[in-house]
N, C-alpha and C. Protein backbone atom coordinates (compact mmCIF):
# COMPACT_ATOMS: atom_id res chain seq x y z
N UNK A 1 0.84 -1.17 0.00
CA UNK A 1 0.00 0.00 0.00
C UNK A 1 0.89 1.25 0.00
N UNK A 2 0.52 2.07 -1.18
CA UNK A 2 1.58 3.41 -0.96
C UNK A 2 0.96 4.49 -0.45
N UNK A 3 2.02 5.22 0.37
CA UNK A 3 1.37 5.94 1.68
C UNK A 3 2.46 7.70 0.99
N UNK A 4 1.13 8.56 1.33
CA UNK A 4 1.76 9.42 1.00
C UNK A 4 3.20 10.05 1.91
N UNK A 5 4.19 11.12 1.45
CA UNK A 5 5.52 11.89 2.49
C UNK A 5 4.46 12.15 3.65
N UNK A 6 3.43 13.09 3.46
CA UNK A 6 2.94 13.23 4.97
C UNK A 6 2.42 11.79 5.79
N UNK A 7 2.13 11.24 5.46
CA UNK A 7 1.68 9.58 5.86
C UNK A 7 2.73 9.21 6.88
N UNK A 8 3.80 9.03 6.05
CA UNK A 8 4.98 9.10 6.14
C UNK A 8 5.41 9.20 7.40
N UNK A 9 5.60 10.35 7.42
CA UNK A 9 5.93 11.70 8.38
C UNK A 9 5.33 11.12 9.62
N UNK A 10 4.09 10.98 9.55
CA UNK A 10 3.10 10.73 10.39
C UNK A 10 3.23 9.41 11.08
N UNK A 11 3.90 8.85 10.71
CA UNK A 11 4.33 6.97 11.09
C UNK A 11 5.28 7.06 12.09
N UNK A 12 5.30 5.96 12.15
CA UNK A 12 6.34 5.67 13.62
C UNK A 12 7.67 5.33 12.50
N UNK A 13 7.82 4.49 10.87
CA UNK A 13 8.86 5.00 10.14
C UNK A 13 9.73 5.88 10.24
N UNK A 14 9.14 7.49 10.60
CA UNK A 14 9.81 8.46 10.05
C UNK A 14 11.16 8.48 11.48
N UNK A 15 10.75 7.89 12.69
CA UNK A 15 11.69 8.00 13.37
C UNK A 15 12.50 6.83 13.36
N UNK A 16 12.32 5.73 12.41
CA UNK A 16 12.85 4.10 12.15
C UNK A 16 14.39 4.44 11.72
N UNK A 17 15.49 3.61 11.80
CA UNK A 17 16.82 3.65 11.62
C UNK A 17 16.33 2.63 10.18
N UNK A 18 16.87 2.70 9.36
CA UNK A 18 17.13 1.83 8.31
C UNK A 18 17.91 1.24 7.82
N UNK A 19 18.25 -0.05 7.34
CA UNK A 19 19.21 -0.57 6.91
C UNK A 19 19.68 -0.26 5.71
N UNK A 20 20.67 -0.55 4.94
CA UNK A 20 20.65 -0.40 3.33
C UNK A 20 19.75 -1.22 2.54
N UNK A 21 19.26 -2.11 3.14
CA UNK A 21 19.07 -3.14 1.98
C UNK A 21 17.41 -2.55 2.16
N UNK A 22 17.07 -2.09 3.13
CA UNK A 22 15.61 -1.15 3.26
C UNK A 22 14.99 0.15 1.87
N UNK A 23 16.25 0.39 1.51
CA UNK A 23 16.37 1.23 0.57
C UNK A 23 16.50 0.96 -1.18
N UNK A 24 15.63 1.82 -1.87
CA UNK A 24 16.11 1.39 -3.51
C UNK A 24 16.18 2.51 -3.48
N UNK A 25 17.44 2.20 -4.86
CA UNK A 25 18.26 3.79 -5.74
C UNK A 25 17.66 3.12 -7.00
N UNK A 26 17.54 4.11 -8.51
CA UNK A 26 16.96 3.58 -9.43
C UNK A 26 17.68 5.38 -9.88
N UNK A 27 18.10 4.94 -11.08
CA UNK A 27 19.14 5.84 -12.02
C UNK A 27 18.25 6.09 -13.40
N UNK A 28 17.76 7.45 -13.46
CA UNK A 28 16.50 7.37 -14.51
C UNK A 28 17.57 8.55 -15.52
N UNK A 29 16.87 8.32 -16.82
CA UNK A 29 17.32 9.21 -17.46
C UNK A 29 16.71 10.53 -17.88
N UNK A 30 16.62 12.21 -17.62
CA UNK A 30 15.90 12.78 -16.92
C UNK A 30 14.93 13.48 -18.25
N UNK A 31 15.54 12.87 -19.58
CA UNK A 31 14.61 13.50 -20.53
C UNK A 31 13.03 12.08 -20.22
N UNK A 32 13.50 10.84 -20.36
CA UNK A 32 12.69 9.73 -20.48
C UNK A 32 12.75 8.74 -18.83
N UNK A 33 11.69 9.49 -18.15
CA UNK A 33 11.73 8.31 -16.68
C UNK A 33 11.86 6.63 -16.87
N UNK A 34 11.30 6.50 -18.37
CA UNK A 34 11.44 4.98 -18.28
C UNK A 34 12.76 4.26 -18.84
N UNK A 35 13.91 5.04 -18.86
CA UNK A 35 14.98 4.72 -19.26
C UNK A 35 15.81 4.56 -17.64
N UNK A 36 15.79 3.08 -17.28
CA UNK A 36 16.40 2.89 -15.99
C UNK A 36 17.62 2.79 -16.25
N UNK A 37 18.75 2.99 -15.91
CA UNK A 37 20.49 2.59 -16.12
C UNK A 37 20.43 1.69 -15.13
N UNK A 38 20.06 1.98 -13.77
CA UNK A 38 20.21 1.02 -13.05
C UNK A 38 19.06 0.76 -12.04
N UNK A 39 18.81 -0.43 -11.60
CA UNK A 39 17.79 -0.61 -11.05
C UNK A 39 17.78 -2.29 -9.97
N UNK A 40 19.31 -2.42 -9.63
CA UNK A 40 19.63 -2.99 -8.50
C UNK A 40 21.13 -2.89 -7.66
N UNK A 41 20.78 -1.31 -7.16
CA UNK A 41 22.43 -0.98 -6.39
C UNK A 41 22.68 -1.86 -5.33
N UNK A 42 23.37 -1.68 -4.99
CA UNK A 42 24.24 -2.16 -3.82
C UNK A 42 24.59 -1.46 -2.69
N UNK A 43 24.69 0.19 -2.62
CA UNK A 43 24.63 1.69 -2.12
C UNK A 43 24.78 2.53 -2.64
N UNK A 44 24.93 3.43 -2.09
CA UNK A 44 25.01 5.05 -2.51
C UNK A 44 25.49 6.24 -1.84
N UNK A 45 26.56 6.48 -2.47
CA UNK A 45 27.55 7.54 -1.79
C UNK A 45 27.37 8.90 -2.21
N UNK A 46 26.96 9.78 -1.13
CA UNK A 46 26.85 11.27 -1.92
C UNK A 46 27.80 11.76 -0.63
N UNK A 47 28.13 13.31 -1.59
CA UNK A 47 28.63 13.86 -0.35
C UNK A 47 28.36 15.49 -1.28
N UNK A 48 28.17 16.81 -0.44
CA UNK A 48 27.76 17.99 -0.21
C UNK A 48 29.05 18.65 0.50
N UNK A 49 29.25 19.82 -0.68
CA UNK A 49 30.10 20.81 -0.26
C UNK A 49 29.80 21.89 -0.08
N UNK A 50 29.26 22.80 0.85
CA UNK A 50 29.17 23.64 1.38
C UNK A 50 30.09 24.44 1.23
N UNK A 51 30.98 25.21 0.22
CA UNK A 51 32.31 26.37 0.57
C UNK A 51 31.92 27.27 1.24
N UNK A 52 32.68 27.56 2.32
CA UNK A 52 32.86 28.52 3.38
C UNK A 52 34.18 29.10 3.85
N UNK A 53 34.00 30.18 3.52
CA UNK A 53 35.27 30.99 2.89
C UNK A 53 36.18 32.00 3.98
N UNK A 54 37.25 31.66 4.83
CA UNK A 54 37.54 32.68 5.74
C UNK A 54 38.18 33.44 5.74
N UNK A 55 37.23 34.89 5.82
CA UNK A 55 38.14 36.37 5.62
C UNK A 55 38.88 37.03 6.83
N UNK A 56 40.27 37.15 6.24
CA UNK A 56 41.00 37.70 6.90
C UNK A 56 41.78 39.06 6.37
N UNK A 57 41.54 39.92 7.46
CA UNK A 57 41.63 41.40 7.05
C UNK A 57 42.90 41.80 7.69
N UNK A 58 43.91 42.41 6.86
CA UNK A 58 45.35 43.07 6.90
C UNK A 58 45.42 44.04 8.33
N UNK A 59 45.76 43.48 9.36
CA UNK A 59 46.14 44.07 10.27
C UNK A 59 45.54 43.26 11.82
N UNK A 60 44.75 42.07 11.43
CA UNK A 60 44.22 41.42 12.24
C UNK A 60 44.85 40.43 12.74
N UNK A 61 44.86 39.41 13.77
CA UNK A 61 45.70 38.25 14.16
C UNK A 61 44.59 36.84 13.71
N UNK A 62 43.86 36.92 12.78
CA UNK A 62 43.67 35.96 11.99
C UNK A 62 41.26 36.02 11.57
N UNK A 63 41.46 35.16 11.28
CA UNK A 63 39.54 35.67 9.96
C UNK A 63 39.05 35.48 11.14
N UNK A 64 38.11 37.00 11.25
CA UNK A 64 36.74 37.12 12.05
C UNK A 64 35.32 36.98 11.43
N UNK A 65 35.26 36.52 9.79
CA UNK A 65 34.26 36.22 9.34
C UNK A 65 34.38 34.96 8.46
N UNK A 66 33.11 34.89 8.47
CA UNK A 66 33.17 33.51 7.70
C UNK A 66 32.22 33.28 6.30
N UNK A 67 32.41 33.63 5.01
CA UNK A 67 31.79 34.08 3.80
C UNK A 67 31.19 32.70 3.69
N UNK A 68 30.14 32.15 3.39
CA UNK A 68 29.55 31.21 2.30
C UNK A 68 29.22 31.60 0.69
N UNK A 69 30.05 30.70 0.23
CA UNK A 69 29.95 30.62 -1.12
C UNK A 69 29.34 29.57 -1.90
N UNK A 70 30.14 29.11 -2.65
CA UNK A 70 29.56 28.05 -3.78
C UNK A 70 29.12 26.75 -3.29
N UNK A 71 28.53 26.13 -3.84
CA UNK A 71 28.15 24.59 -3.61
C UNK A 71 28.69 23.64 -4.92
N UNK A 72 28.76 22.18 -4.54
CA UNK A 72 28.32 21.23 -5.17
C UNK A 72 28.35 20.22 -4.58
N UNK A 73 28.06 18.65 -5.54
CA UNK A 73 27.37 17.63 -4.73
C UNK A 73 27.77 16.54 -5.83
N UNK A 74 28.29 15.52 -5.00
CA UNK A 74 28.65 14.39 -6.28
C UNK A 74 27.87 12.68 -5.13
N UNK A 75 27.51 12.31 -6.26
CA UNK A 75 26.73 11.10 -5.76
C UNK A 75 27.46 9.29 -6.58
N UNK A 76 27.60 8.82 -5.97
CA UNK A 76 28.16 7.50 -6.85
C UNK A 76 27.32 6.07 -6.28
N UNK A 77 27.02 5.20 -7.22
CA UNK A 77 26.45 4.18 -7.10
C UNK A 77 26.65 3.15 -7.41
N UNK A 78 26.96 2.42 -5.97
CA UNK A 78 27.31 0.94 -6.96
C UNK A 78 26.38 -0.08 -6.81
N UNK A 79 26.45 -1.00 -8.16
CA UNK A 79 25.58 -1.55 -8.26
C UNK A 79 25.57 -2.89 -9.05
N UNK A 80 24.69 -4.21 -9.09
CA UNK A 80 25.42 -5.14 -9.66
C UNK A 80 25.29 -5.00 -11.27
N UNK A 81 26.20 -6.01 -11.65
CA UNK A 81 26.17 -5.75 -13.05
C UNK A 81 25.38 -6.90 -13.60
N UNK A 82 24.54 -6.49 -14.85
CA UNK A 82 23.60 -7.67 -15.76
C UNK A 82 23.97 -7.18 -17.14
N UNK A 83 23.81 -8.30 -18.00
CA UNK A 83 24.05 -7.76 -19.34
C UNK A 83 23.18 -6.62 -19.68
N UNK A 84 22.05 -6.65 -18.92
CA UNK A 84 20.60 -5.49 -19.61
C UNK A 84 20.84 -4.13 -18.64
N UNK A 85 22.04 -3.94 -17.85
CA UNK A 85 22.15 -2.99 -17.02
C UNK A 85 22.97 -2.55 -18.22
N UNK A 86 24.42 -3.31 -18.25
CA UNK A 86 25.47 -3.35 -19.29
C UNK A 86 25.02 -1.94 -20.67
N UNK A 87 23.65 -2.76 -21.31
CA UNK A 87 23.52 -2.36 -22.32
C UNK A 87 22.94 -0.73 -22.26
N UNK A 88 22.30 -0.79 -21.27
CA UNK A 88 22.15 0.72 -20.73
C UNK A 88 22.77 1.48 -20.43
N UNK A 89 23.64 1.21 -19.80
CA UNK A 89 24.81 2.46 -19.54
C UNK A 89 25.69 2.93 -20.35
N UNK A 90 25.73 4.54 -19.93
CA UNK A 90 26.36 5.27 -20.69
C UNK A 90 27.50 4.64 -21.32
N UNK A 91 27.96 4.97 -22.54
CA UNK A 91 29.70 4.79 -22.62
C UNK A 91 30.01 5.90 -23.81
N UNK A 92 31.08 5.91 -24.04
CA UNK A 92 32.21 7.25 -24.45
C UNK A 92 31.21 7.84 -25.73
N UNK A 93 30.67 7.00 -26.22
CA UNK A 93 29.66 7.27 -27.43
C UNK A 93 28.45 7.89 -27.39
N UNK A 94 27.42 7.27 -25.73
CA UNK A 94 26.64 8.20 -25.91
C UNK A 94 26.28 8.88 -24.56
N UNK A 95 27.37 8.96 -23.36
CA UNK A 95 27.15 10.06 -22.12
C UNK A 95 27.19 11.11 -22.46
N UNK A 96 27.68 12.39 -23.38
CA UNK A 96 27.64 13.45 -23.68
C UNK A 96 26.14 13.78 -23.91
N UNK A 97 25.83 15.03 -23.14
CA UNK A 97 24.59 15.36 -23.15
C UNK A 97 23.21 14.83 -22.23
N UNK A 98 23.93 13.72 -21.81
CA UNK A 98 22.58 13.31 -20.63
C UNK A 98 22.86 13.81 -19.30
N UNK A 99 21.63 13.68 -18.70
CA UNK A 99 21.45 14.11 -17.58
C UNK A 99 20.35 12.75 -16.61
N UNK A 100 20.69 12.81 -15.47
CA UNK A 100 20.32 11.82 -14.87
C UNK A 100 19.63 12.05 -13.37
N UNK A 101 18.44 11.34 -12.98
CA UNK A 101 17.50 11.57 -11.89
C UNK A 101 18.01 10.47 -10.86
N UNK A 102 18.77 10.55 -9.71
CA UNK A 102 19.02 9.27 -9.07
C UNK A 102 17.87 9.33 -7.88
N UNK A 103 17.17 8.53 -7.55
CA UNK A 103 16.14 8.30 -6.60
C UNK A 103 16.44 7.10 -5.44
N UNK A 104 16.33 7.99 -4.14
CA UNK A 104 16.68 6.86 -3.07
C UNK A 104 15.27 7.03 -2.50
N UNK A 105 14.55 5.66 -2.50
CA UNK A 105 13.22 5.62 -1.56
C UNK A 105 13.30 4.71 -1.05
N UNK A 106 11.98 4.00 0.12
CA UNK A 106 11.70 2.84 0.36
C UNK A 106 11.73 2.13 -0.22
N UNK A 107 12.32 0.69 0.14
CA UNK A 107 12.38 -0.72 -0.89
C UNK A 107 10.97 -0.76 -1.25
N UNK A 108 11.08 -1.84 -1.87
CA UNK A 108 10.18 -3.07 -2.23
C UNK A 108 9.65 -3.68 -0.89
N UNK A 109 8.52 -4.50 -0.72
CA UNK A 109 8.15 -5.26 0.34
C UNK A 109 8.55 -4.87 1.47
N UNK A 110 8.72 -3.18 2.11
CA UNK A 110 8.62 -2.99 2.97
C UNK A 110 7.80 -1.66 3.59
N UNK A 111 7.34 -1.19 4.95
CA UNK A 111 6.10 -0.43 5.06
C UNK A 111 6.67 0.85 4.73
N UNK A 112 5.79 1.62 3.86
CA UNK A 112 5.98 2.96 2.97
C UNK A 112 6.73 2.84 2.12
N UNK A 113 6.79 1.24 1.35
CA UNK A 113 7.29 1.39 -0.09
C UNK A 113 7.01 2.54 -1.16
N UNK A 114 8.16 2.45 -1.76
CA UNK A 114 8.07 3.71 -2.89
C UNK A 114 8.12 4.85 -2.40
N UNK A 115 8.18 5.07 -0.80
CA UNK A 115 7.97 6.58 -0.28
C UNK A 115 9.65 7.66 -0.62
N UNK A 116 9.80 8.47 -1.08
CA UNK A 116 11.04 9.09 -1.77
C UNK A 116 11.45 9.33 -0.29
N UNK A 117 13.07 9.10 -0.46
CA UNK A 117 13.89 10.01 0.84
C UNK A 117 14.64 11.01 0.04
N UNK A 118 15.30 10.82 -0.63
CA UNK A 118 16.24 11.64 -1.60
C UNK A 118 16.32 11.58 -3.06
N UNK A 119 16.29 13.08 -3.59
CA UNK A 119 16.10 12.65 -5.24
C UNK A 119 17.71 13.96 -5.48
N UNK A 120 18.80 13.42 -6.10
CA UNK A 120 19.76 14.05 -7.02
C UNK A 120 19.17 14.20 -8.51
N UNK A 121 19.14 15.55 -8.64
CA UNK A 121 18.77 15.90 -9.83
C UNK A 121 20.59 16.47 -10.82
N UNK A 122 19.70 16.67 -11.95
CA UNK A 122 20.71 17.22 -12.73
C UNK A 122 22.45 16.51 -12.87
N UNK A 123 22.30 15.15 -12.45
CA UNK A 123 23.57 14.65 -12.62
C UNK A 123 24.49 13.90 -14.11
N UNK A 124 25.30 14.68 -13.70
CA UNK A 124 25.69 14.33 -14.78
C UNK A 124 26.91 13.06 -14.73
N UNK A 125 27.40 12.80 -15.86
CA UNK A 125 27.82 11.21 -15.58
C UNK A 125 30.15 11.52 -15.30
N UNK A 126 29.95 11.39 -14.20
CA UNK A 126 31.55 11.78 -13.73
C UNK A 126 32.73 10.77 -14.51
N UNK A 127 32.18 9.56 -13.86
CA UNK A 127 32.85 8.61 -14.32
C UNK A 127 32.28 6.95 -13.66
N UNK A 128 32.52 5.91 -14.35
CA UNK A 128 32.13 4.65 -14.24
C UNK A 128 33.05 3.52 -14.51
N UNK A 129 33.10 2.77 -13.62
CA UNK A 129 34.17 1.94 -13.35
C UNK A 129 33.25 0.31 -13.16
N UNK A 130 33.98 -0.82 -13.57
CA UNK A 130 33.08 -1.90 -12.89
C UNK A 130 34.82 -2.92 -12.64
N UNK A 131 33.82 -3.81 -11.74
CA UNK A 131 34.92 -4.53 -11.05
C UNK A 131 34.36 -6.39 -11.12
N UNK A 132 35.61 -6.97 -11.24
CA UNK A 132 35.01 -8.90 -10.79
C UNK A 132 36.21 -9.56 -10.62
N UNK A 133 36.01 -10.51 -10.07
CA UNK A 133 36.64 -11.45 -9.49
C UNK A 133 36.30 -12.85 -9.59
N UNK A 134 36.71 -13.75 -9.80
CA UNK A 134 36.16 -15.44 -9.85
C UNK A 134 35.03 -15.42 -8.57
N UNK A 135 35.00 -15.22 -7.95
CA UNK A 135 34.86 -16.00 -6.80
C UNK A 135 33.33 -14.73 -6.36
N UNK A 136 33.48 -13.42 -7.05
CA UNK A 136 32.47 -12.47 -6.42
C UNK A 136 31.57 -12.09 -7.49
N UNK A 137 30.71 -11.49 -7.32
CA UNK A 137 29.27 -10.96 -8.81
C UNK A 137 30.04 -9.60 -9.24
N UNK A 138 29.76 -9.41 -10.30
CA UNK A 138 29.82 -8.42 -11.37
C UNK A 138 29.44 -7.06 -11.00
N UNK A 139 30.36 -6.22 -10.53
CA UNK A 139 29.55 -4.93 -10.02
C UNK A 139 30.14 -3.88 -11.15
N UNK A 140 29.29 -3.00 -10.88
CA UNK A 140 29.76 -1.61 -11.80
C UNK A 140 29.51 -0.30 -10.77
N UNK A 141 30.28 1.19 -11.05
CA UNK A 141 29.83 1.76 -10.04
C UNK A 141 29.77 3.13 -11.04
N UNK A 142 28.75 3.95 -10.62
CA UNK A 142 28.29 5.37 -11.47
C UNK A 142 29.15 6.21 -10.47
N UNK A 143 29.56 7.11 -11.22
CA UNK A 143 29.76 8.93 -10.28
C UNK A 143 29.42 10.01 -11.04
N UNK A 144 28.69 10.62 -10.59
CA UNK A 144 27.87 11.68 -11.13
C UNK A 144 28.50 12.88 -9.89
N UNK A 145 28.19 14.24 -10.74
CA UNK A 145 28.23 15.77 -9.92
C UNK A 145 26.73 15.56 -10.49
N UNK A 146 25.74 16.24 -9.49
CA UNK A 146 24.50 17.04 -9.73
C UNK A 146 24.40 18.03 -8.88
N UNK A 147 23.19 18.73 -9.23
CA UNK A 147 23.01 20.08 -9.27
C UNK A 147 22.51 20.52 -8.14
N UNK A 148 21.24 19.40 -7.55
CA UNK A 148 21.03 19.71 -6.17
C UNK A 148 20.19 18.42 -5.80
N UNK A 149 20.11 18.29 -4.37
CA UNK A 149 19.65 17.13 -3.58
C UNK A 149 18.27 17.58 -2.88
N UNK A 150 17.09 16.94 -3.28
CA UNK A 150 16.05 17.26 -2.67
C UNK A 150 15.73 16.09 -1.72
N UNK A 151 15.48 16.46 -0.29
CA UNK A 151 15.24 15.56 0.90
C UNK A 151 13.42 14.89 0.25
N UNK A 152 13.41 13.65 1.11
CA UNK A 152 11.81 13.31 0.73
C UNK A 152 10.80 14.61 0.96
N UNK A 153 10.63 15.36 1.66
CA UNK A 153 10.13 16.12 2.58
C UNK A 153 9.93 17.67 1.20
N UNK A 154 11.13 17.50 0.85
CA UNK A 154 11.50 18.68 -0.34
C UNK A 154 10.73 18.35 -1.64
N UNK A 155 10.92 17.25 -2.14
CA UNK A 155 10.46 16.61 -3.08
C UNK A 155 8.95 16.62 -3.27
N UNK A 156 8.18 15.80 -1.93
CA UNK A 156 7.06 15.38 -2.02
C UNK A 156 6.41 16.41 -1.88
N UNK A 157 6.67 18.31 -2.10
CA UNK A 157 5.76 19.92 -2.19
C UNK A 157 6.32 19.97 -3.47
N UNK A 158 7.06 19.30 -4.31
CA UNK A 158 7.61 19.69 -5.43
C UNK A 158 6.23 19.02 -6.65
């Protein structure tokens, strides 16, 4: 049963710790939603830079202010590899010019499936690497910069 962000909110969920495996990421392509790249990660690494800039003025014994400036935000995903993931993903021929929607919500088969926690917009494709071993499964991993990170909360007034 899908329950709306305020639903949500409203649940004893919203104060729940979650595991990873509680969570789906799903890598859309942002002209066409039904173009999945990926659609069984493994996790998801973002991280947010805040620049904050400290001014220090000629005659002082060190910065009494503290400027905020620029941002950005890079997100990476790894995830397993299938031939039909394979055939989807970008490569040198055709990543130029896309842009990509990464979506972290509630899993599958669990309470407030589908409910959004985090949506990276505007990402673009950094770089992609995949990895194997005899003995381990086929992973591949995305890195994207995007543009900005909307919390579930942000998203679900959007």
């Amino acid at each position: 049963m899908a329950i709306t962000y305020a639903e949500f909110q409203a649940s004893e969920l919203y104060q729940e710790k979650f595991s990873g495996s509680h969570i789906d990421v799903q890598i859309v392509n942002e002209i066409n939603f039904a173009d999945v790249i990926v659609g069984a990660a493994s996790g998801l690494n973002y991280s947010e830079n805040y620049e904050a800039l400290t001014v220090e003025e000629v005659g002082e014994d060190g910065a009494n202010e503290i400027v905020q400036g620029r941002y950005d935000g890079s997100v990476s995903v790894p995830a397993f590899w299938t031939p039909r993931w394979n055939d989807t993903a970008p490569t040198r021929q055709t990543f130029i010019g896309k842009k990509y929607t990464v979506i972290e919500r509630v899993g599958a088969k669990r309470v407030g499936e589908g409910v959004i926690l985090n949506v990276y917009t505007g990402c673009i494709l950094r770089g992609a690497n995949r990895q194997f071993s005899a003995r381990g499964l086929v992973t591949f991993d995305f890195a994207f910069v995007f543009l900005r990170r909307y919390t579930g909360e942000e998203w679900s007034k959007l």
